[in-house]
Every structure is written in C-alpha cells, then in structure tokens.
C-alpha atoms as a PDB file:
ATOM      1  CA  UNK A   1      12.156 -10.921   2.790  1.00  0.00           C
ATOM      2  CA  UNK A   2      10.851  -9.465  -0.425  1.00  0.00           C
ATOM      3  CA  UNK A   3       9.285  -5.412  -0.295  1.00  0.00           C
ATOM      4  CA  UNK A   4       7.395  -3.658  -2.429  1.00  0.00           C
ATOM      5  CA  UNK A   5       7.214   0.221  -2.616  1.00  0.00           C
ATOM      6  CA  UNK A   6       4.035   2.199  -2.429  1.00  0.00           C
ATOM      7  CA  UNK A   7       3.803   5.860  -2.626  1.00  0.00           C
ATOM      8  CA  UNK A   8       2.091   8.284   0.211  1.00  0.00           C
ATOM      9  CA  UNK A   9      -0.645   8.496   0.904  1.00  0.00           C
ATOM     10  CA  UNK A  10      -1.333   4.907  -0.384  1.00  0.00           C
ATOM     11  CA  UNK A  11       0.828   3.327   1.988  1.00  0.00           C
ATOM     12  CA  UNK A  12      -1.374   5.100   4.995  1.00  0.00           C
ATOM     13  CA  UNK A  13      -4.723   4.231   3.160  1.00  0.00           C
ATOM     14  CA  UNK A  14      -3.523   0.432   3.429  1.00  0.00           C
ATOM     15  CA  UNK A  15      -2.082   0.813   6.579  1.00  0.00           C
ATOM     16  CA  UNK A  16      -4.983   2.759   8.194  1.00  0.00           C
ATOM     17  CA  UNK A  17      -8.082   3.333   5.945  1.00  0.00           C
ATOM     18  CA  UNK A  18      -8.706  -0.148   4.684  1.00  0.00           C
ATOM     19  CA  UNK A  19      -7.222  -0.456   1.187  1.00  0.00           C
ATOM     20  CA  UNK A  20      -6.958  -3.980   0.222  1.00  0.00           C
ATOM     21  CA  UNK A  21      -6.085  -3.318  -3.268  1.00  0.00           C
ATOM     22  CA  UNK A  22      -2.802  -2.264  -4.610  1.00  0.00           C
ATOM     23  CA  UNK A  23      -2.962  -1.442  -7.835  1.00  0.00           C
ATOM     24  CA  UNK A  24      -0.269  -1.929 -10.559  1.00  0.00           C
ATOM     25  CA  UNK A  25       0.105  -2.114 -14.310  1.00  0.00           C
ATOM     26  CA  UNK A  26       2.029  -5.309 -14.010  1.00  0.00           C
ATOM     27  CA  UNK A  27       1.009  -8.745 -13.161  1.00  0.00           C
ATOM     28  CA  UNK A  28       2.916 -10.690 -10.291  1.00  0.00           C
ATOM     29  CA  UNK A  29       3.066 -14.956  -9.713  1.00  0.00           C
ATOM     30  CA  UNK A  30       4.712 -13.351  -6.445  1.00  0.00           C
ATOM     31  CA  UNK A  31       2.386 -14.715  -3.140  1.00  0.00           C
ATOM     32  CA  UNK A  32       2.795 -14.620   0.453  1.00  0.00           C
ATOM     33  CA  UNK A  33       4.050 -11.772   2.671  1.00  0.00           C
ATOM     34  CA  UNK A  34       6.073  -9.006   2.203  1.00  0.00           C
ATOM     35  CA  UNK A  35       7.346  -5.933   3.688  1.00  0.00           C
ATOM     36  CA  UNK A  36       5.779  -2.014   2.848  1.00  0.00           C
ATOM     37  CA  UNK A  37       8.334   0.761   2.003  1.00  0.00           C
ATOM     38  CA  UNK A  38       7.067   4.247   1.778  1.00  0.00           C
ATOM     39  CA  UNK A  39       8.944   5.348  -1.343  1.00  0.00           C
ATOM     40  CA  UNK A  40      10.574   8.656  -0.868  1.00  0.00           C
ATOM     41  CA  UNK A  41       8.663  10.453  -3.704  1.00  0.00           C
ATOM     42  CA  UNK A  42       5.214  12.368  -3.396  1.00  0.00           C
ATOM     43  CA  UNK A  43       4.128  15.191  -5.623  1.00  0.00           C
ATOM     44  CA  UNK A  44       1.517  17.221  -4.238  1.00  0.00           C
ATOM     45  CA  UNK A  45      -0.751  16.572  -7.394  1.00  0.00           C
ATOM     46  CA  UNK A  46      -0.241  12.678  -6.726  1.00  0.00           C
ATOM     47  CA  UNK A  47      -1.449  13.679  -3.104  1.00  0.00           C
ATOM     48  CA  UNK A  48      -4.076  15.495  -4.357  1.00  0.00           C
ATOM     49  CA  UNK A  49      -5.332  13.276  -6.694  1.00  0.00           C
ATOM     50  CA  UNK A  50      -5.049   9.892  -4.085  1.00  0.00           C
ATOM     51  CA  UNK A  51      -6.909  12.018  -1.557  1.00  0.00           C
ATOM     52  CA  UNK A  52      -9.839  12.605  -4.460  1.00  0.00           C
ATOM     53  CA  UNK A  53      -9.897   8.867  -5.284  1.00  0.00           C
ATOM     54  CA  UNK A  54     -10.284   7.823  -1.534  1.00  0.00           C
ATOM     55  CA  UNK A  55     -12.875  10.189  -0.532  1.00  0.00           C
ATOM     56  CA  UNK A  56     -14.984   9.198  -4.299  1.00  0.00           C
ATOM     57  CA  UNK A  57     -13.933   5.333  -4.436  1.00  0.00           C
ATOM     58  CA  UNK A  58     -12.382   4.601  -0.654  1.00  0.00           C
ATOM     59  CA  UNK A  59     -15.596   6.560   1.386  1.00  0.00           C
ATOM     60  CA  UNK A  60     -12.486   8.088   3.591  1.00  0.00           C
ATOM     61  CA  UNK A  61     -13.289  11.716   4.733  1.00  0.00           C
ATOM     62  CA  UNK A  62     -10.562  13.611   3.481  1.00  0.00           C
ATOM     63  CA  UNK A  63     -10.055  15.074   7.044  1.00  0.00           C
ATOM     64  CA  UNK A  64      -8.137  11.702   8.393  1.00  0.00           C
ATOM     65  CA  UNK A  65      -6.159  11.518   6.048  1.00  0.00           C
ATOM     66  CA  UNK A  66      -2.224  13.081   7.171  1.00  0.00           C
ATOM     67  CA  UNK A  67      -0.990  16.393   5.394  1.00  0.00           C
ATOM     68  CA  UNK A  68       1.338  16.328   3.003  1.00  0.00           C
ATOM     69  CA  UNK A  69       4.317  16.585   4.835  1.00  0.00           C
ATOM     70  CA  UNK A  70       3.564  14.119   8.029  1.00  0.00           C
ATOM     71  CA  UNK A  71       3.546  11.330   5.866  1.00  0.00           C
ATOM     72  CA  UNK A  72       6.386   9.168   6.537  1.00  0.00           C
ATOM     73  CA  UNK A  73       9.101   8.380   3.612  1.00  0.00           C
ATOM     74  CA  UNK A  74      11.387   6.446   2.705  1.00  0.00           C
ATOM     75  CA  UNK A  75      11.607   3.380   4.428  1.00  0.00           C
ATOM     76  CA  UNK A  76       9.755   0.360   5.747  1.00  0.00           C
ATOM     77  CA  UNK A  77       6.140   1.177   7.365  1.00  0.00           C
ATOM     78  CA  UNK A  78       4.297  -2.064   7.597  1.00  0.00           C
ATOM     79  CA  UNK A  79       3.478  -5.147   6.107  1.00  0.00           C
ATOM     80  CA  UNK A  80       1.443  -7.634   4.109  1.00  0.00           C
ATOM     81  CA  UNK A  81       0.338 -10.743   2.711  1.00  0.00           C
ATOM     82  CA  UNK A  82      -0.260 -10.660  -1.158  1.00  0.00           C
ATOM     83  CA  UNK A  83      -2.935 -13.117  -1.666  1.00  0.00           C
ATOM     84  CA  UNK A  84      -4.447 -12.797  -5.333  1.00  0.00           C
ATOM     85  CA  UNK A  85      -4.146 -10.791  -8.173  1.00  0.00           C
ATOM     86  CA  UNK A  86      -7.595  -9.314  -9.724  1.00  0.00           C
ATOM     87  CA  UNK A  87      -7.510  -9.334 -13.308  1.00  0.00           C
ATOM     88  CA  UNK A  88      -8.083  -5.550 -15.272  1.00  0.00           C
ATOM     89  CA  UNK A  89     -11.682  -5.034 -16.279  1.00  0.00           C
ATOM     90  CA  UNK A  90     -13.787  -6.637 -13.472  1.00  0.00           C
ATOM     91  CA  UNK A  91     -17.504  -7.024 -14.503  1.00  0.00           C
ATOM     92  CA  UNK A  92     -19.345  -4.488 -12.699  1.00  0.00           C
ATOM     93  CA  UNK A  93     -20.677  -6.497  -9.881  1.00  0.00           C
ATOM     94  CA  UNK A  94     -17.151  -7.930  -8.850  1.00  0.00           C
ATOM     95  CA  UNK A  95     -15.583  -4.186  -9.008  1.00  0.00           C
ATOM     96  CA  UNK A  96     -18.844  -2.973  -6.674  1.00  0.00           C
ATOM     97  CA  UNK A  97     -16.981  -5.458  -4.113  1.00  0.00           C
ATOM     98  CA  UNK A  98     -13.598  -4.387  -4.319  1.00  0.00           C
ATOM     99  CA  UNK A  99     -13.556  -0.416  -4.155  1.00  0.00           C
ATOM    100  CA  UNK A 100     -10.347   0.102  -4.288  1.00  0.00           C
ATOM    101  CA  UNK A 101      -9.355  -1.498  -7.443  1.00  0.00           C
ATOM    102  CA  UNK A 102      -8.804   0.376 -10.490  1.00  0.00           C
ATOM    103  CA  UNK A 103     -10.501  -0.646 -14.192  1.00  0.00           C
ATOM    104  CA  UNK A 104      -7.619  -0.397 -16.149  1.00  0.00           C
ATOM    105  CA  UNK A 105      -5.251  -2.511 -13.976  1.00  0.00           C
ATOM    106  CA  UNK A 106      -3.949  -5.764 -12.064  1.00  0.00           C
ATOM    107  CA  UNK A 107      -5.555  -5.051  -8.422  1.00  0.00           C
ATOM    108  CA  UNK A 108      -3.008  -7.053  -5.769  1.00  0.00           C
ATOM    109  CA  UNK A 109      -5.012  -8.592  -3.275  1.00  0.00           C
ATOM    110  CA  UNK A 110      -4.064  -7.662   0.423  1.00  0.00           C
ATOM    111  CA  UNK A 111      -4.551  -9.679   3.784  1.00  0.00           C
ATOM    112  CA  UNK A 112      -3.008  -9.584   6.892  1.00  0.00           C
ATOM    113  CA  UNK A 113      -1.973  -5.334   7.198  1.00  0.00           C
ATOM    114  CA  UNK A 114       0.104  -4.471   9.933  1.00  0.00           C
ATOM    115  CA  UNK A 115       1.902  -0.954  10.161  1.00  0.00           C
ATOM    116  CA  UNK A 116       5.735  -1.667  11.790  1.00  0.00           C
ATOM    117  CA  UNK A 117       7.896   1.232  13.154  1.00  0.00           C
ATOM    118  CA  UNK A 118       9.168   3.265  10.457  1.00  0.00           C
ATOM    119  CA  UNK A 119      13.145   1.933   9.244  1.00  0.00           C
ATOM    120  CA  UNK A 120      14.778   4.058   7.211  1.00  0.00           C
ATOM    121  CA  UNK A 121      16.038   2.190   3.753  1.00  0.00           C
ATOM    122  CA  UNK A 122      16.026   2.717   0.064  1.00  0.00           C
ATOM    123  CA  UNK A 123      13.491   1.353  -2.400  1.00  0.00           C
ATOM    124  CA  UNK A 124      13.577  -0.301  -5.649  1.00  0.00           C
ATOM    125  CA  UNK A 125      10.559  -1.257  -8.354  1.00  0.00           C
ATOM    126  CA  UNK A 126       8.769  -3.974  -8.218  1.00  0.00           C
ATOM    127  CA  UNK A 127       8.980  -6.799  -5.609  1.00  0.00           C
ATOM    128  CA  UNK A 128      12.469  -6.777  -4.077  1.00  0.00           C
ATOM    129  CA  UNK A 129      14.691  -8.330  -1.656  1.00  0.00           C
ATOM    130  CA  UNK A 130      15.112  -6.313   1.692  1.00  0.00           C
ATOM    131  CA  UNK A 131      18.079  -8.321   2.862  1.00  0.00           C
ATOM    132  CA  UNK A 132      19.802  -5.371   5.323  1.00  0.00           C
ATOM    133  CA  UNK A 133      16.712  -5.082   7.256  1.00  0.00           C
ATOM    134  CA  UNK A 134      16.607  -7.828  10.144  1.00  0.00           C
ATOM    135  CA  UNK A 135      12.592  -8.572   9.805  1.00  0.00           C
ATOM    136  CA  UNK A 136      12.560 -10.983  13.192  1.00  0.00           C
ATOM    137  CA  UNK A 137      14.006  -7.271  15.203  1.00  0.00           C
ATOM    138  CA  UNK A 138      11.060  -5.533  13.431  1.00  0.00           C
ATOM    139  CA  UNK A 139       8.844  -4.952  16.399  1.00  0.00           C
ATOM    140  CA  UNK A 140       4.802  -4.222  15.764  1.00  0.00           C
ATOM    141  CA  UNK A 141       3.660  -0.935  16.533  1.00  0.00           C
ATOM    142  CA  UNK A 142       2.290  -0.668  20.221  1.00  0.00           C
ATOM    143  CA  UNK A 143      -1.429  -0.912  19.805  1.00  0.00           C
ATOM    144  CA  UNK A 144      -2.413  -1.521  16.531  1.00  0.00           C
ATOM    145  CA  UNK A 145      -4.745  -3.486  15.400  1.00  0.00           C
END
C-alpha cells in the first residue's frame, strides 16, 4: 500500500480538525487510498507557524490543538483517499471553498480520513510503498468517526 508522510501537527489537523487539503509543491497522477505516516521531524517554528495558519485559514482554536511534544511521530497514524489535485492559483471564489489550500501550490484533495493506531516505521518523500506494514492487521481506532 503506498504512504505518504506529513509533518505534525498537519497530520492531527487532517486526522482531527478537518483538513482536506494537503498541500505540496509537486503534482501527483497518484489516486486512490493511501496510508498517513507522521514523519519524525517537527521544529517548534514549523509548529508554531501550522498552529498560526489553522487558527487564521483552518478556524481551529489554537487550544485543541496537542502540544508540541504529544504529537505522535514517526510512524503510521491514519489514512486516506487522494481524490484530486487542485491546481496552484485558484480564482478567489474556488480558494474561499477550500480553506486549507495554499496559493502557491498543488492542494491534494482528501476523502475518506480515518486515524489507525499509531505503528512505528520509517518514512520516505513522496508517495511510497509501505510493504512491512500488514494494512488488513491495521485495526481502526475504537470510536472514531
């Protein structure tokens, strides 16, 4: 199954806070579902400056999102089903409709979040094949959504 690595506290604002976007400076032909891998890096100015963006652009009080160091990292977390691709540069009335995507780059359309028990594994750019983890013994997380 292919995985994609997200950095904290992005992965919990998909997994928890409604993001739908994930934004990247690449393009992908890549559709269909995939797993979510907290990657194992985090400065606290990246933390500080996702927080910012999803209180301004996400309408998430600052105040549910974890603290730095109870995010989970390095490993699987959830997953998703990559639907579309929004181009860079939305005219103003399409980016009104999707919050979460940045101007300046391709804006990966999500469906289908789920958060999974947190499994320990390395990550890798880009989408990538997570062939040691045994997706179908992957159990959801007891009540969520």
């Amino acid at each position: 199954m292919k995985a994609l690595s997200l950095r904290q506290p992005w992965v919990w604002l998909v997994l928890h806070a409604g993001k739908t976007i994930e934004n990247r400076r690449w393009n992908t032909a890549f559709r269909g579902e995939f797993l979510i891998h907290a990657a194992k890096g985090m400065t606290r100015t990246e933390y500080r400056e996702a927080l910012e963006f999803a209180v301004e652009e996400g309408g998430i009080n600052a105040e549910r999102i974890p603290g730095f160091n109870e995010l989970r990292r390095g490993g699987i977390v959830g997953r998703a089903r990559l639907v579309g691709v929004l181009p860079p540069f939305l005219p103003m009335e399409d980016r009104l409709r999707h919050r979460w995507h940045v101007p300046e780059q391709f804006g990966f359309v999500l469906e289908g979040i789920e958060p999974l028990p947190f499994t320990p594994c390395g990550g890798a750019l880009g989408f990538w094949d997570a062939p040691h983890i045994e997706f179908s013994r992957v159990e959801r997380v007891e009540g969520a959504p």
